[in-house]
Protein backbone atom coordinates (compact mmCIF):
# COMPACT_ATOMS: atom_id res chain seq x y z
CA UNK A 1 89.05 -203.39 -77.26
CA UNK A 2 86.68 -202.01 -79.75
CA UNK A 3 85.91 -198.84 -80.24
CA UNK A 4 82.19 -197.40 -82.14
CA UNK A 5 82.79 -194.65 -84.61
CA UNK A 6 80.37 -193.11 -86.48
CA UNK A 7 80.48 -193.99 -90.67
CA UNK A 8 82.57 -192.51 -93.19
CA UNK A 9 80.74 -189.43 -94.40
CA UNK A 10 78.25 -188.59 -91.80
CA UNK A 11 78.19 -185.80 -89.11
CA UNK A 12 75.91 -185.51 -86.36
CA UNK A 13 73.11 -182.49 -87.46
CA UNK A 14 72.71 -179.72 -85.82
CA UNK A 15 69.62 -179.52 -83.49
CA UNK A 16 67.14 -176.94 -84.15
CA UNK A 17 63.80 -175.50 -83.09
CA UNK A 18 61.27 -178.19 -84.79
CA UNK A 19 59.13 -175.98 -86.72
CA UNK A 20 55.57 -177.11 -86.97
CA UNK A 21 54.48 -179.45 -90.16
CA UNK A 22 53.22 -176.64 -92.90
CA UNK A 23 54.95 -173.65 -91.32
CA UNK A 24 58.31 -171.91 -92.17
CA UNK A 25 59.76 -168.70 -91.54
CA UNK A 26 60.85 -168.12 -94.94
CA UNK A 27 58.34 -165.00 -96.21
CA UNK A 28 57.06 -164.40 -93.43
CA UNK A 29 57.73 -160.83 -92.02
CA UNK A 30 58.52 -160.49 -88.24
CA UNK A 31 55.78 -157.94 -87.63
CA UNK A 32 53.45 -160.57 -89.59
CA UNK A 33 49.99 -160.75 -87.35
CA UNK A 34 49.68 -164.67 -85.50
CA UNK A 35 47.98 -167.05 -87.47
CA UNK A 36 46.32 -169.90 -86.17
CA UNK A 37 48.20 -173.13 -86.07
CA UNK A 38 47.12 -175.86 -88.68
CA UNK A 39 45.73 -179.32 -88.00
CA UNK A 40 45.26 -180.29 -84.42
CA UNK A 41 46.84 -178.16 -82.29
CA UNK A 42 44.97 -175.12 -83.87
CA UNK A 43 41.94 -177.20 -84.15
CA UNK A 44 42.10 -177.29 -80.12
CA UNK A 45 42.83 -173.49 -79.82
CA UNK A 46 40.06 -172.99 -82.29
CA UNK A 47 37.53 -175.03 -79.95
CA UNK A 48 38.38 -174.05 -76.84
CA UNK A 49 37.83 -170.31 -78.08
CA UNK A 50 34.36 -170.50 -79.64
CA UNK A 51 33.79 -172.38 -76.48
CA UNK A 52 34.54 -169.72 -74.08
CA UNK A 53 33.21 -167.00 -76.73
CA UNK A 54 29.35 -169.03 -76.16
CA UNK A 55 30.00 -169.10 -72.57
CA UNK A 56 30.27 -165.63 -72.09
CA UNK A 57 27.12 -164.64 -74.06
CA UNK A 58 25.34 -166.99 -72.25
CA UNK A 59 26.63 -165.57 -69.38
CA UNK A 60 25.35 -162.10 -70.55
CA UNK A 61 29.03 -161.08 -70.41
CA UNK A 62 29.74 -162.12 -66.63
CA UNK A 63 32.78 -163.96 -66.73
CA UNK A 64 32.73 -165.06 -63.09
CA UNK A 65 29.69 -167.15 -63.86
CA UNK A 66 30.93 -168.19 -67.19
CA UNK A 67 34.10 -169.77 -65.18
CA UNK A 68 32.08 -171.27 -63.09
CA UNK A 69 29.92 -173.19 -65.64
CA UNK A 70 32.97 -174.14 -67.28
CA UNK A 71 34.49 -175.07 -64.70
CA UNK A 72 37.58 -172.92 -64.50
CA UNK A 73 39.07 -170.61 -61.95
CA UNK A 74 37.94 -167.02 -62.83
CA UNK A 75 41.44 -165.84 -63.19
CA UNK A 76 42.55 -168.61 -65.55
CA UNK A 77 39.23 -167.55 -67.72
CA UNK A 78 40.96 -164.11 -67.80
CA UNK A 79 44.51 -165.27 -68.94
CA UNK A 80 42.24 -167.47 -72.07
CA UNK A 81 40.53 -164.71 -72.96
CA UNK A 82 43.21 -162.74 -73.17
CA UNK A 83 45.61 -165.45 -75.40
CA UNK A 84 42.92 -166.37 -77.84
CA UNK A 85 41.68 -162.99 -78.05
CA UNK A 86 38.21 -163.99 -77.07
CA UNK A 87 35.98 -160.66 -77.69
CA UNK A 88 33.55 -160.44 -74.38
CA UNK A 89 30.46 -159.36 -75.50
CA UNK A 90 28.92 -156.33 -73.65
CA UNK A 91 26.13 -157.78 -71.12
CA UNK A 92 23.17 -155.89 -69.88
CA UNK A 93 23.84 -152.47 -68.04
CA UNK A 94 22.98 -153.45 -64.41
CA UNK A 95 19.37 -152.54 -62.99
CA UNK A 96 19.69 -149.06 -61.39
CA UNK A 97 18.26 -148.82 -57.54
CA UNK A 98 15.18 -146.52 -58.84
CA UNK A 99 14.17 -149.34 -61.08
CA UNK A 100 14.18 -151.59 -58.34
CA UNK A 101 11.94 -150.64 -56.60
CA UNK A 102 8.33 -151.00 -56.33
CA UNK A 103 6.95 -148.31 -58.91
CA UNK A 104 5.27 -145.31 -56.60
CA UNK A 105 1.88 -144.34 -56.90
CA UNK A 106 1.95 -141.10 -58.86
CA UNK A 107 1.32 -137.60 -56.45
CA UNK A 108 -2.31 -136.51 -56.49
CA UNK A 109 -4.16 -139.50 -57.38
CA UNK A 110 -6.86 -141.46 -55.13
CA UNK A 111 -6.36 -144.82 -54.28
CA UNK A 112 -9.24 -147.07 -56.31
């Protein structure tokens, strides 16, 4: 019978976190502010948050319609926005009721 060892000299490396290509933790304080991720990955986060950021002002601010012209549940909008930070930019204050209506012909004056 023969047995498989491994050769003279090696041992098995420990397994570790992968850390992504251009990162380390070496210098970098704990309380260090997030910074985007480098090549694709952060190239997708980067998209996908200017995207939503021109939906919204589109939108005038309304996220339920900017969901729905991207296509996304309103809620899941909601958890994006809040993981890429997305700033929603204020939309128009709504129309009050008095505006509404049809303007009133002022007291005192004769009808033409």
């Amino acid at each position: 019978m023969t047995a498989l060892m491994p050769a003279p000299g090696t041992a098995p490396r420990p397994s570790s976190p992968r850390t992504p290509k251009g990162l380390s933790d070496e210098g970098v304080p704990p309380t260090a502010a997030a910074r985007p991720l480098p090549g694709f990955h952060g190239a997708v986060s980067d998209f996908k948050r200017r995207l939503i950021e021109a939906t919204l002002t589109q939108s005038g601010g309304n996220r339920t319609r900017a969901a729905r012209a991207l296509g996304l549940q309103r809620t899941y909008l909601l958890r994006l926005i809040r993981e890429f930070e997305v700033r929603v930019p204020p939309g128009p204050l709504p129309a009050r009721r008095a505006e509404l209506r049809a303007p009133s012909r002022e007291a005192g004056t004769a009808p033409s």
